[in-house]
C-alpha atoms as a PDB file:
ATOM      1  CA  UNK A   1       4.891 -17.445  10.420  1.00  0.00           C
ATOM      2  CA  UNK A   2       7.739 -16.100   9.186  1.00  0.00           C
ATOM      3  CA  UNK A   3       8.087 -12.441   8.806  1.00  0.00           C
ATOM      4  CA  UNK A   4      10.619 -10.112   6.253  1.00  0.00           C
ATOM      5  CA  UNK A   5      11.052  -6.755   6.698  1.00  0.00           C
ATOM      6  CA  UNK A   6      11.677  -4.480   3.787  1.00  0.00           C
ATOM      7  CA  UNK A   7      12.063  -0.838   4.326  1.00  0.00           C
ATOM      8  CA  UNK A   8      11.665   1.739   1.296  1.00  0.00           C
ATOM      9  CA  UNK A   9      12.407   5.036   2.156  1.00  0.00           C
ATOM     10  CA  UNK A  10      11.327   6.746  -1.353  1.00  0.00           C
ATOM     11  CA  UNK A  11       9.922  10.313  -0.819  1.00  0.00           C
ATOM     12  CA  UNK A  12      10.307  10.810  -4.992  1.00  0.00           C
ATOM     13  CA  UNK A  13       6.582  10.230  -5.276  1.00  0.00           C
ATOM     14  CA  UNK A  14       5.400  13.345  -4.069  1.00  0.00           C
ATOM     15  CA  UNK A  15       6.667  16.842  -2.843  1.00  0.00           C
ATOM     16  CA  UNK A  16       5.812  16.885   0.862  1.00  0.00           C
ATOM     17  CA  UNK A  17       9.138  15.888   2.262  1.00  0.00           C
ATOM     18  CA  UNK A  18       9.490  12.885   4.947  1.00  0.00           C
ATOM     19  CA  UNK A  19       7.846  10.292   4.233  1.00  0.00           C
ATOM     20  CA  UNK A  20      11.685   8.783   3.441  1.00  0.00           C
ATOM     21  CA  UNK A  21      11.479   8.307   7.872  1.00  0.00           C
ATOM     22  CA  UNK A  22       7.899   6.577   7.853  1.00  0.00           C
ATOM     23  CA  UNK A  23      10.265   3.048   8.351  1.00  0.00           C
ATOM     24  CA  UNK A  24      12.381   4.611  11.083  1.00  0.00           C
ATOM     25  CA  UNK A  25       9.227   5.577  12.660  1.00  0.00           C
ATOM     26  CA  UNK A  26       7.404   2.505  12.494  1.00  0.00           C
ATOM     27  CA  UNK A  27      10.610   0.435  13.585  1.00  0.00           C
ATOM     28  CA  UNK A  28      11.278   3.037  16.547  1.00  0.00           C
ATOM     29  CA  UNK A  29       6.918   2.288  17.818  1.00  0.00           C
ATOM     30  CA  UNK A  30       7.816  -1.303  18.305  1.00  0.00           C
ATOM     31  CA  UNK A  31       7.220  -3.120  15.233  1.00  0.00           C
ATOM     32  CA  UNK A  32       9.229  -5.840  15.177  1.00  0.00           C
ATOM     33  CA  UNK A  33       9.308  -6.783  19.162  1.00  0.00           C
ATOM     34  CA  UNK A  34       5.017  -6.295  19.227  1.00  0.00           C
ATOM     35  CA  UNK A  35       5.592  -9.069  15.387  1.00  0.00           C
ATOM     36  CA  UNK A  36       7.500 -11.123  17.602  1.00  0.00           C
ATOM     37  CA  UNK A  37       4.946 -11.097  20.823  1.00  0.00           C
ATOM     38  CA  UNK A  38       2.703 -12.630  18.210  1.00  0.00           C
ATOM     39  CA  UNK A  39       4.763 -15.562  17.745  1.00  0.00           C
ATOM     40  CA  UNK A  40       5.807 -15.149  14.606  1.00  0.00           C
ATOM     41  CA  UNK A  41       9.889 -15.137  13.224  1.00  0.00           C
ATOM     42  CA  UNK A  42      10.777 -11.799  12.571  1.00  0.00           C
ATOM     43  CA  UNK A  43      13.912 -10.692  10.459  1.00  0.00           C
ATOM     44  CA  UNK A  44      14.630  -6.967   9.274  1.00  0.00           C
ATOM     45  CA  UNK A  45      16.596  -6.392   6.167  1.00  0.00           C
ATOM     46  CA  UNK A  46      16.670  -2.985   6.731  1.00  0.00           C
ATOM     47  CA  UNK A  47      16.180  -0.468   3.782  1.00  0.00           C
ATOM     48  CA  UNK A  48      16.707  -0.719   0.573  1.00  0.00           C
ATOM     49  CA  UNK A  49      18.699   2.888  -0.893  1.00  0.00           C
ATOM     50  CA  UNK A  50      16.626   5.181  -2.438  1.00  0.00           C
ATOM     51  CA  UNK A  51      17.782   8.521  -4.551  1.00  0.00           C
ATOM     52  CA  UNK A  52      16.842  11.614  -2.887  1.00  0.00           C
ATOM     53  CA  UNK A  53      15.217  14.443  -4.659  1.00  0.00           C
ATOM     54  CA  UNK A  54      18.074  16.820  -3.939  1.00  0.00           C
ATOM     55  CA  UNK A  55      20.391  14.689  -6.133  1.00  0.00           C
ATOM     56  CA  UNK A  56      18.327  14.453  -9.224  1.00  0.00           C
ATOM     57  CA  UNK A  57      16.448  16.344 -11.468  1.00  0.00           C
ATOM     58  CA  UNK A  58      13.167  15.702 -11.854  1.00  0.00           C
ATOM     59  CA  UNK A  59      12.322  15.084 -15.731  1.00  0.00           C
ATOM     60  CA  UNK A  60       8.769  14.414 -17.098  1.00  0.00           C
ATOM     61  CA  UNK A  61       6.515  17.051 -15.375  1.00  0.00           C
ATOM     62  CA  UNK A  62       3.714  14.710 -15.597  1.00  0.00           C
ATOM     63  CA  UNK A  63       5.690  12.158 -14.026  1.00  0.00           C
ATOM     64  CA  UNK A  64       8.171  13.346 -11.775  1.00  0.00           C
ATOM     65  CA  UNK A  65      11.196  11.509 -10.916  1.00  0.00           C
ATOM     66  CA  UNK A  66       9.690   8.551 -13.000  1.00  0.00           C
ATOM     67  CA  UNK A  67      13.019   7.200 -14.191  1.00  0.00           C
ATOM     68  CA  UNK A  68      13.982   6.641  -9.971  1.00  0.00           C
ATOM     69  CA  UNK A  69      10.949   5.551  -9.119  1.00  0.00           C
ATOM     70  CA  UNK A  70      10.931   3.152 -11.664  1.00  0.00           C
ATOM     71  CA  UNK A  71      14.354   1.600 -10.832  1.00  0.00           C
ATOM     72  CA  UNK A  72      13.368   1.910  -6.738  1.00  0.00           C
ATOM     73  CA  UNK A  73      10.277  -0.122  -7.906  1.00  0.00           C
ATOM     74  CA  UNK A  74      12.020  -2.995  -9.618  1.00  0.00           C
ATOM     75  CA  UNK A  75      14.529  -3.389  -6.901  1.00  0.00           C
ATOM     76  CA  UNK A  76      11.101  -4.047  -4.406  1.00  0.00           C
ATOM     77  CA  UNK A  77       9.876  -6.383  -6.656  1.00  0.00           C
ATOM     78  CA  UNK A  78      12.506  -8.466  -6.532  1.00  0.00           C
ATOM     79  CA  UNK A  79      13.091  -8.381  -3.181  1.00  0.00           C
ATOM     80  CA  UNK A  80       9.669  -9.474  -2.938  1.00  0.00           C
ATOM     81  CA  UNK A  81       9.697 -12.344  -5.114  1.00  0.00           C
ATOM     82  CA  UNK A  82      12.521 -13.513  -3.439  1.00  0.00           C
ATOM     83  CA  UNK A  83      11.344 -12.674   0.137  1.00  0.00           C
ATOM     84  CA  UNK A  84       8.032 -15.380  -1.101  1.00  0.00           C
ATOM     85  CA  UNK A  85      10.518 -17.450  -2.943  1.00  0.00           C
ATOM     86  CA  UNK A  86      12.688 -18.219   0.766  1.00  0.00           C
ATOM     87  CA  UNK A  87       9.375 -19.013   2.518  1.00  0.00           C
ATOM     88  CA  UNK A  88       9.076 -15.488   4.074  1.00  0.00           C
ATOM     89  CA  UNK A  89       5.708 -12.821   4.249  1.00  0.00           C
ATOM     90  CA  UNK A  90       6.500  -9.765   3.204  1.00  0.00           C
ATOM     91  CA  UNK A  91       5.951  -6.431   4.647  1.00  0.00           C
ATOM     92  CA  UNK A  92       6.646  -3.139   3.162  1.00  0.00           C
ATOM     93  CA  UNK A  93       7.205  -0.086   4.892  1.00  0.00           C
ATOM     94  CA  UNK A  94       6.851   3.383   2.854  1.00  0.00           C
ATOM     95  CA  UNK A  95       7.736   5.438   2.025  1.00  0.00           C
ATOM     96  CA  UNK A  96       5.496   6.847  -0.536  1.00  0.00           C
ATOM     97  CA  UNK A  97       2.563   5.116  -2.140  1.00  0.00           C
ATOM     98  CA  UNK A  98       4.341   4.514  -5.106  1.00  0.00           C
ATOM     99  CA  UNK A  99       6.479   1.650  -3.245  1.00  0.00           C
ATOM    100  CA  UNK A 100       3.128  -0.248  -4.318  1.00  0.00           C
ATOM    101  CA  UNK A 101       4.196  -0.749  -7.971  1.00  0.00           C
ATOM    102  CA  UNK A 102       7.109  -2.985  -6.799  1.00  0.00           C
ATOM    103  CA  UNK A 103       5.116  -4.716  -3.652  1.00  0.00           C
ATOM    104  CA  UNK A 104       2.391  -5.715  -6.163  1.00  0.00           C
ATOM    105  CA  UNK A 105       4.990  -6.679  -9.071  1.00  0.00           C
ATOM    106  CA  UNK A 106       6.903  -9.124  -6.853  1.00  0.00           C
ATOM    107  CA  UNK A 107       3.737 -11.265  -5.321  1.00  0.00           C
ATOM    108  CA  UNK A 108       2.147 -10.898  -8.926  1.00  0.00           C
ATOM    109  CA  UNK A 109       5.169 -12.452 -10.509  1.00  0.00           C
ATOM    110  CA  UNK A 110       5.653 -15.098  -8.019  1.00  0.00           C
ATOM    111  CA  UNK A 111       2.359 -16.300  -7.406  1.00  0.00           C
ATOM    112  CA  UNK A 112       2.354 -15.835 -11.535  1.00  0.00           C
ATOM    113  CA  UNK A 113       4.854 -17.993 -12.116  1.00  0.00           C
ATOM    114  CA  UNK A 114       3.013 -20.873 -10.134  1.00  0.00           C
ATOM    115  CA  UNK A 115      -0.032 -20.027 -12.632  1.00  0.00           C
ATOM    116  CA  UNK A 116      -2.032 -18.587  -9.629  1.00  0.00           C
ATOM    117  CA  UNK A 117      -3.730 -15.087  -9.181  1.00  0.00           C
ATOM    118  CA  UNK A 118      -3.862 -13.257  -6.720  1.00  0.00           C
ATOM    119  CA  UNK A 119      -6.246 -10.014  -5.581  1.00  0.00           C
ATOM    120  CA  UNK A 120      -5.728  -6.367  -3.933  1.00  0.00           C
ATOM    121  CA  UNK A 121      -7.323  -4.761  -0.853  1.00  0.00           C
ATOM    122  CA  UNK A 122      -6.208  -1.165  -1.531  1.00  0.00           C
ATOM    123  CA  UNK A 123      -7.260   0.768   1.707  1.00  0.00           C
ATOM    124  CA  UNK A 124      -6.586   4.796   1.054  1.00  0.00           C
ATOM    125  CA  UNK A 125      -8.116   8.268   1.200  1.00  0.00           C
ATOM    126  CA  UNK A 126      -6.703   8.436  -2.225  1.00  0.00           C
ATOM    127  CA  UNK A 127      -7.841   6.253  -5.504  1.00  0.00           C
ATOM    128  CA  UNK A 128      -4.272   6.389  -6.815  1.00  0.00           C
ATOM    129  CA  UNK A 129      -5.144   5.956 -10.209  1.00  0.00           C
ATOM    130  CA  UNK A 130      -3.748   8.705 -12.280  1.00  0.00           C
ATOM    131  CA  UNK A 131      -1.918   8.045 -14.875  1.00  0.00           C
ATOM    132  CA  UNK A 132       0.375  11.289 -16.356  1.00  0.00           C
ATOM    133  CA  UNK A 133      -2.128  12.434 -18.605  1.00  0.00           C
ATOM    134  CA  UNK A 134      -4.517  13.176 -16.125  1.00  0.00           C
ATOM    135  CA  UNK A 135      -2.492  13.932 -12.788  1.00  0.00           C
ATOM    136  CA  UNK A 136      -2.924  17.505 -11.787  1.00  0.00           C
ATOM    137  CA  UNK A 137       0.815  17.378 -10.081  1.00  0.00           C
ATOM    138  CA  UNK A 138       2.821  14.933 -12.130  1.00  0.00           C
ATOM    139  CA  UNK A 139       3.313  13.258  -8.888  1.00  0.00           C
ATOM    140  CA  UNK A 140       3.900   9.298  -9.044  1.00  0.00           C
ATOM    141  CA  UNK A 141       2.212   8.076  -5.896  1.00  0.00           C
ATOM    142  CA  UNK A 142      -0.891   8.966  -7.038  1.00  0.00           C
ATOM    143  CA  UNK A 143      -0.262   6.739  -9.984  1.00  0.00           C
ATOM    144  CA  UNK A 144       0.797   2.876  -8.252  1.00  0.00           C
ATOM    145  CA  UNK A 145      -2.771   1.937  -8.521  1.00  0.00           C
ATOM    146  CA  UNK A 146      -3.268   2.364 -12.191  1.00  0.00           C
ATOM    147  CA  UNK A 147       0.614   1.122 -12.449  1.00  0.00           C
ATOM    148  CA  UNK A 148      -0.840  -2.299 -10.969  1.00  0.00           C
ATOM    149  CA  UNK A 149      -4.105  -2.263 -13.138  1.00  0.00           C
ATOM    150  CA  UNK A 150      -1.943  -2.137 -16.469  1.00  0.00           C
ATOM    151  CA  UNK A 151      -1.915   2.017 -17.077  1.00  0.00           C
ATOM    152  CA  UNK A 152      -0.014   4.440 -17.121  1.00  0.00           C
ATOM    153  CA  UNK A 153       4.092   4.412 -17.510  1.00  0.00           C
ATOM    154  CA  UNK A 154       5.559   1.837 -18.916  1.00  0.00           C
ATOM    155  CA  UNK A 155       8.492   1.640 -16.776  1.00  0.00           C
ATOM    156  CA  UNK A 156       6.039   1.092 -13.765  1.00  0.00           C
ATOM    157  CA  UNK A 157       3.523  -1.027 -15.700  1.00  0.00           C
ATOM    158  CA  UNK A 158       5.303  -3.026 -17.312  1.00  0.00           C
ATOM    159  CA  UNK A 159       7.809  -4.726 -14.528  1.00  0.00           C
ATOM    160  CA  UNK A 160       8.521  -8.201 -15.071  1.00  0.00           C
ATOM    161  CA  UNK A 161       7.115  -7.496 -19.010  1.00  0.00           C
ATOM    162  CA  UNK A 162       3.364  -8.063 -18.345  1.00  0.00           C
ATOM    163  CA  UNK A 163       0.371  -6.183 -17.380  1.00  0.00           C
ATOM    164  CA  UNK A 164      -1.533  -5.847 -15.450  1.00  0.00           C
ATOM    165  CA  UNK A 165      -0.349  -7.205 -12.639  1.00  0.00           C
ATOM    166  CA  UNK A 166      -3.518  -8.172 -11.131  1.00  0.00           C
ATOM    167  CA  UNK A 167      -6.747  -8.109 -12.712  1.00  0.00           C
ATOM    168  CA  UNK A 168      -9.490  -5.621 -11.915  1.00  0.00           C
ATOM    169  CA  UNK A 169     -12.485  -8.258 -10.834  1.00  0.00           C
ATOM    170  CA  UNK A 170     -10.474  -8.837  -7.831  1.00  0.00           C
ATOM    171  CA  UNK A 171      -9.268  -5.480  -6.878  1.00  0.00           C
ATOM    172  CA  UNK A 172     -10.948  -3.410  -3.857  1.00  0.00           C
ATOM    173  CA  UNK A 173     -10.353  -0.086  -3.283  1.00  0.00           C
ATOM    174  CA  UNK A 174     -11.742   0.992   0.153  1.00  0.00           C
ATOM    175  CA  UNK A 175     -12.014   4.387   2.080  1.00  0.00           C
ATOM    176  CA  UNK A 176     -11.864   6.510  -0.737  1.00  0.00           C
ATOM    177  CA  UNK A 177     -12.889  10.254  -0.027  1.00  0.00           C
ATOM    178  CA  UNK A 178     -10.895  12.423  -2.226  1.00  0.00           C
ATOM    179  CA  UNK A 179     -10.128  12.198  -5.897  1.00  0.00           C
ATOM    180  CA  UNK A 180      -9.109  14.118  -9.096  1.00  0.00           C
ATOM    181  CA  UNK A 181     -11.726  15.199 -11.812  1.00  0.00           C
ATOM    182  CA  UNK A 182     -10.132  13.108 -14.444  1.00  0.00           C
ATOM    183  CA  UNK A 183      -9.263  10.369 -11.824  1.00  0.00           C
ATOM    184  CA  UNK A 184     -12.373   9.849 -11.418  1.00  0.00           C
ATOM    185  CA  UNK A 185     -13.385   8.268 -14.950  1.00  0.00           C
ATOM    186  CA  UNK A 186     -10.366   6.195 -14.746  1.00  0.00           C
ATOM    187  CA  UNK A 187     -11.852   4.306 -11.089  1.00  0.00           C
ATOM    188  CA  UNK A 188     -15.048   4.017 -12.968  1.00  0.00           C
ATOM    189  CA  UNK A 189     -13.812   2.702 -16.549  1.00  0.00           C
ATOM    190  CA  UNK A 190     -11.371   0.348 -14.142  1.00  0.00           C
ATOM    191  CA  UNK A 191     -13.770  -2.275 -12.782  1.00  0.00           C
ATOM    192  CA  UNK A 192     -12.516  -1.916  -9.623  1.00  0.00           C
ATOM    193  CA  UNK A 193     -14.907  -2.883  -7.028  1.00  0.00           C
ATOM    194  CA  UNK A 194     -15.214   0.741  -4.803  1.00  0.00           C
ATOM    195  CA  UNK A 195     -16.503   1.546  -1.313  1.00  0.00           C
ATOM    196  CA  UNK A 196     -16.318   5.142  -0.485  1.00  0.00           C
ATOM    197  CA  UNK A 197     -16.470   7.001   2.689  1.00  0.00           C
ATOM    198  CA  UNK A 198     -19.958   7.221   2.160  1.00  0.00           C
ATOM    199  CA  UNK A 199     -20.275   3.234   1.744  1.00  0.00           C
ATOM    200  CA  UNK A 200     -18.883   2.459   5.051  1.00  0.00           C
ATOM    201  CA  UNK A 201     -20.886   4.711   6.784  1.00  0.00           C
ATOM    202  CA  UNK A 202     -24.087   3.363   5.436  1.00  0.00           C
ATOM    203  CA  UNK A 203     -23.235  -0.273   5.453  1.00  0.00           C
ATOM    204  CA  UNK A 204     -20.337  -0.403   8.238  1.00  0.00           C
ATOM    205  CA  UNK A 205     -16.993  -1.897   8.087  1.00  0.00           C
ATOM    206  CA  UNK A 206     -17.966  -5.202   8.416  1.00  0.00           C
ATOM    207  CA  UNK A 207     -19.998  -5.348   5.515  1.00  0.00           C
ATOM    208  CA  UNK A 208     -17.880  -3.482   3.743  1.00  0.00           C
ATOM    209  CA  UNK A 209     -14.938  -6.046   4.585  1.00  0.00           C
ATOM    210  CA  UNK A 210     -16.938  -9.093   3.424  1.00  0.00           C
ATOM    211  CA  UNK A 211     -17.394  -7.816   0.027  1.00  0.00           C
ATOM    212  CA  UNK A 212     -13.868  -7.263  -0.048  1.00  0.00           C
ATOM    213  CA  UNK A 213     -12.914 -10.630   0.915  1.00  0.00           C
ATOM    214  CA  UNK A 214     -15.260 -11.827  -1.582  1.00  0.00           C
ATOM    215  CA  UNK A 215     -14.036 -10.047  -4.340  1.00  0.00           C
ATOM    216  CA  UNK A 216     -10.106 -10.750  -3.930  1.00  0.00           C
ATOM    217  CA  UNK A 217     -10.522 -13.931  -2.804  1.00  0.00           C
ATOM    218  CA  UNK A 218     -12.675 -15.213  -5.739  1.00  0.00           C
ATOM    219  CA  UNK A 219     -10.819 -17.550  -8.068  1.00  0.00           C
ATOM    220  CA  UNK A 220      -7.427 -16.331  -6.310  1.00  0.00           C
ATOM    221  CA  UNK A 221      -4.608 -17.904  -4.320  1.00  0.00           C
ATOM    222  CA  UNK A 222      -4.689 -15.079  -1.769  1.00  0.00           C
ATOM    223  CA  UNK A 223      -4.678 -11.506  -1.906  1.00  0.00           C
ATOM    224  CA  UNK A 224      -2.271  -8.223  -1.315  1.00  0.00           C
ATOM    225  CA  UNK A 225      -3.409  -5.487   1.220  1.00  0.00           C
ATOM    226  CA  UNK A 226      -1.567  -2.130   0.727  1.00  0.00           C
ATOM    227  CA  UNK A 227      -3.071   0.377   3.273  1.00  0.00           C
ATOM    228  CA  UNK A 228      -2.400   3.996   3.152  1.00  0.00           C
ATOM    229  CA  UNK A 229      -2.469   5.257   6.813  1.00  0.00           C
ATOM    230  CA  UNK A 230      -4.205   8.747   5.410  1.00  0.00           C
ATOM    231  CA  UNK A 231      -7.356   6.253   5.271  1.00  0.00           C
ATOM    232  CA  UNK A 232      -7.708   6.980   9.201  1.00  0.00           C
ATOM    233  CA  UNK A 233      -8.747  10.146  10.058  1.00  0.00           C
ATOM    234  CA  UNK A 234      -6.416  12.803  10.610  1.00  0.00           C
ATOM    235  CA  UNK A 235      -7.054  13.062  14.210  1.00  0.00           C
ATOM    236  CA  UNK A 236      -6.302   9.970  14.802  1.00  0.00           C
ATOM    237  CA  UNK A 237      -3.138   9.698  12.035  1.00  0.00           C
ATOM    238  CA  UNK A 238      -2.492  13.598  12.251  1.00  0.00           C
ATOM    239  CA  UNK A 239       1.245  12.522  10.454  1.00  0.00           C
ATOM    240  CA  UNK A 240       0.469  11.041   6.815  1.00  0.00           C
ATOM    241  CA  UNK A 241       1.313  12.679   3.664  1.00  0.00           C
ATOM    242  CA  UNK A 242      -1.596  14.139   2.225  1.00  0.00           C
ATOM    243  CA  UNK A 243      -4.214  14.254   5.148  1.00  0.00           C
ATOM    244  CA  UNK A 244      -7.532  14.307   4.312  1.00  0.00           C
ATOM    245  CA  UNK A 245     -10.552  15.113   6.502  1.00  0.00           C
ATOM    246  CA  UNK A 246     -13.467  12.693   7.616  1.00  0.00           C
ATOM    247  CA  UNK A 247     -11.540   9.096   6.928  1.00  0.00           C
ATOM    248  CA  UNK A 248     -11.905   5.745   8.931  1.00  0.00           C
ATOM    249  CA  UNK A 249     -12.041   5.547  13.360  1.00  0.00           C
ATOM    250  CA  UNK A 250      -9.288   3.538  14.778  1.00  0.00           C
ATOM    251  CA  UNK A 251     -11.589   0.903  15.095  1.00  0.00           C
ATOM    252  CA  UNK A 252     -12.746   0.772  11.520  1.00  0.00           C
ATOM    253  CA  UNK A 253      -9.620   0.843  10.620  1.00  0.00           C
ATOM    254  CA  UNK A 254      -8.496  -2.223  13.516  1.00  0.00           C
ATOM    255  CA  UNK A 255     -11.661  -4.003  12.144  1.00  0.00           C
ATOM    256  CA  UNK A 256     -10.247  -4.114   8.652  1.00  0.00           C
ATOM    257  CA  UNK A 257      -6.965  -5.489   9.385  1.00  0.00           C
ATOM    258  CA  UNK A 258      -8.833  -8.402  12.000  1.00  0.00           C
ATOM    259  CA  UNK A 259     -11.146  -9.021   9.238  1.00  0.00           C
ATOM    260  CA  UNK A 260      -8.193  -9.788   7.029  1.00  0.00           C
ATOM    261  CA  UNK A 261      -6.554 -11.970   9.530  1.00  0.00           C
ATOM    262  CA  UNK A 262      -9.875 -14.106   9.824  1.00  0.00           C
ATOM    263  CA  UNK A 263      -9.788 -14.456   6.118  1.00  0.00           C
ATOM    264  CA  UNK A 264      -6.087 -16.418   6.405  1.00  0.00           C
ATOM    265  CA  UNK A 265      -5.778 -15.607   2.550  1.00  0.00           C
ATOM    266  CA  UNK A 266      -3.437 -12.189   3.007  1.00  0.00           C
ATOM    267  CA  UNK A 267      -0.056 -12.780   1.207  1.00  0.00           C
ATOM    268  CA  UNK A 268       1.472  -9.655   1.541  1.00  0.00           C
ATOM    269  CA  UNK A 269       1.081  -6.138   3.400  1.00  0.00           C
ATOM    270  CA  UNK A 270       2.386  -2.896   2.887  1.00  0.00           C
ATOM    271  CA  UNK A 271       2.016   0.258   5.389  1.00  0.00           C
ATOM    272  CA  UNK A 272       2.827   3.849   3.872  1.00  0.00           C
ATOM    273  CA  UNK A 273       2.914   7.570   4.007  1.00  0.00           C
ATOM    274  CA  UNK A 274       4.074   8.039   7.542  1.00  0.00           C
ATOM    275  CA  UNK A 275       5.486  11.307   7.645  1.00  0.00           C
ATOM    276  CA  UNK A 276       6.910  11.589  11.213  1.00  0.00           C
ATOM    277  CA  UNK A 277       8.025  15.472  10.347  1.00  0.00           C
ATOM    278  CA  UNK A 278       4.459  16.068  10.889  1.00  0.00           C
ATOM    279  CA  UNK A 279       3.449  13.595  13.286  1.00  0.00           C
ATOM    280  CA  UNK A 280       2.419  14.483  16.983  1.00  0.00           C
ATOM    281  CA  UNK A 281       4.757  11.924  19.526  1.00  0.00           C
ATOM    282  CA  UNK A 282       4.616   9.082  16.936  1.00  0.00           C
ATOM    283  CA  UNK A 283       1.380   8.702  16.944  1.00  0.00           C
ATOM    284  CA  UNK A 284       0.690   7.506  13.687  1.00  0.00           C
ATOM    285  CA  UNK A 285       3.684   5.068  13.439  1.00  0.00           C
ATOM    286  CA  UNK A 286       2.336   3.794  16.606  1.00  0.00           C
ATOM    287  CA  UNK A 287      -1.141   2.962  15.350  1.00  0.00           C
ATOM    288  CA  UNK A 288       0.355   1.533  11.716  1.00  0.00           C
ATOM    289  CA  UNK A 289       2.321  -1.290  14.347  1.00  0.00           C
ATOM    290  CA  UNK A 290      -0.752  -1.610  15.519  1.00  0.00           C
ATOM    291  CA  UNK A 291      -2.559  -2.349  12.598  1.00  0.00           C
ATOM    292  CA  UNK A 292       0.170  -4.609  11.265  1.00  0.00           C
ATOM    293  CA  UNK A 293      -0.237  -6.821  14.533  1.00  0.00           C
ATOM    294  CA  UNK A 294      -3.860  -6.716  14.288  1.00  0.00           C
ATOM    295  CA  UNK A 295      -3.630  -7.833   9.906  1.00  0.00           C
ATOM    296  CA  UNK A 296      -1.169 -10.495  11.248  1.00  0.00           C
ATOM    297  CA  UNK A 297      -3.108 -12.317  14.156  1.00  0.00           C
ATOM    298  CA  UNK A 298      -3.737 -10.112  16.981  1.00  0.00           C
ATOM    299  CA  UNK A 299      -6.801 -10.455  18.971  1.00  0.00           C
ATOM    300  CA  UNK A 300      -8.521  -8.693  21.543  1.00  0.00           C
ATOM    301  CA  UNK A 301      -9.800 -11.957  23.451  1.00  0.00           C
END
């Protein structure tokens, strides 16, 4: 297969600084050479340029640095269309969550424009559904979900000049564990299909995983996977942007990804929220190559 690189560096989303090195990180841990060891063709584009927070003011309390965002987020999704439109797979490297809105945009709009559909595996701690009215922080990446689903700003919504961008029957959030009070009607009014913290550990990962297939699969040409590496467990992704205690083991999280390779219907993949500031010896960066090599064909026998 072959493989496009896109780095986003955007750390606008929220206001723990350094995610903006989570694709230095990732590239530095081997990414591309342990792509390549896979067989597959392998070309980095680098990053795209992002604003930094320092430079601009930050407007909308309820949606901070919206008006970036939203630019950074068109310029991804038409990378992305283009990326699928020269025969490429594209993979994202945050960055912030809210480097979603343009990931999902561009493989919407392609696969759109070829009067196909396409579903979401959404693997997070987080739901990522806010929309300004009911964020607690005004911070955007907790908003790229909703932004996907058809709510929330139209700047982010409304890329390409339709929403949503995927429909809700075959969207799959998994891993969830932590979520705002308002938030939470939103995930529940949304359709989405859910499976909690609580639903893994009673049915397992591989369940879990089959119903996810099953839903984003169904009537669709393939399906996205955007998987925020605060899923895992902190102590085994200590450096992520907003930790959060009691998430997926490595191998839950390995299982996923191998899971989705089986299912030979994943048309795009995004890793995000690798904050090396806070990271112990790469560690987290090392396990997101990991993952991507294991979501892109890697075995253990």
């Amino acid at each position: 297969m072959k493989l496009r690189v896109l780095g986003v560096p955007l750390d606008l989303g929220q206001e723990r600084r350094g995610v903006d090195m989570g694709p230095s990180a990732v590239r530095a841990a081997g990414l591309n050479a342990a792509l390549e060891g896979l067989g597959h063709q392998v070309e980095d584009t680098g990053n795209i340029n992002v604003k930094i927070p320092e430079t601009q003011h930050f407007g909308d309390r309820r949606a901070k640095y919206l008006k970036e965002i939203a630019e950074t987020s068109q310029e991804v999704a038409h990378r992305i269309y283009r990326t699928l439109e020269e025969g490429f797979f594209p993979l994202s490297l945050g960055g912030d969550h809210s480097i979603a809105v343009g990931t999902q945009a561009g493989v919407s709009k392609f696969y759109r424009d070829r009067k196909r559909s396409i579903g979401c595996i959404w693997i997070d701690a987080h739901a990522d559904m806010n929309t300004p009215e009911t964020s607690p922080s005004g911070n955007v990446h907790g908003m790229p979900f909703a932004a996907t689903l058809g709510f929330g700003p139209e700047p982010l919504a409304k890329i390409f000049g339709y929403a949503p961008k995927i429909r809700a029957k075959n969207c799959v959030l998994i891993g969830v564990r932590n979520l705002d009070a308002r938030e939470r009607r939103l995930v529940k009014q949304s359709k989405v299909t859910v499976f909690t913290m609580r639903d893994i550990d009673e049915l397992g990962m591989r369940a879990v995983m089959e119903k996810s297939l099953g839903v984003a699969t169904r009537g669709t040409v393939g399906f996205v996977t955007s998987f925020d590496m605060d899923v895992v467990d902190p102590s085994e992704a200590p450096g992520v942007g907003t930790p959060v205690r009691g998430g997926i083991t490595f191998r839950e999280a390995h299982l996923a990804m191998e899971k989705i390779a089986d299912s030979k219907k994943l048309l795009a993949l995004e890793l995000v929220e690798i904050n090396p500031i806070i990271d112990i010896a790469n560690k987290t960066a090392n396990l997101a190559v990991g993952l991507a090599a294991s979501a892109l064909g890697k075995k253990i026998l």
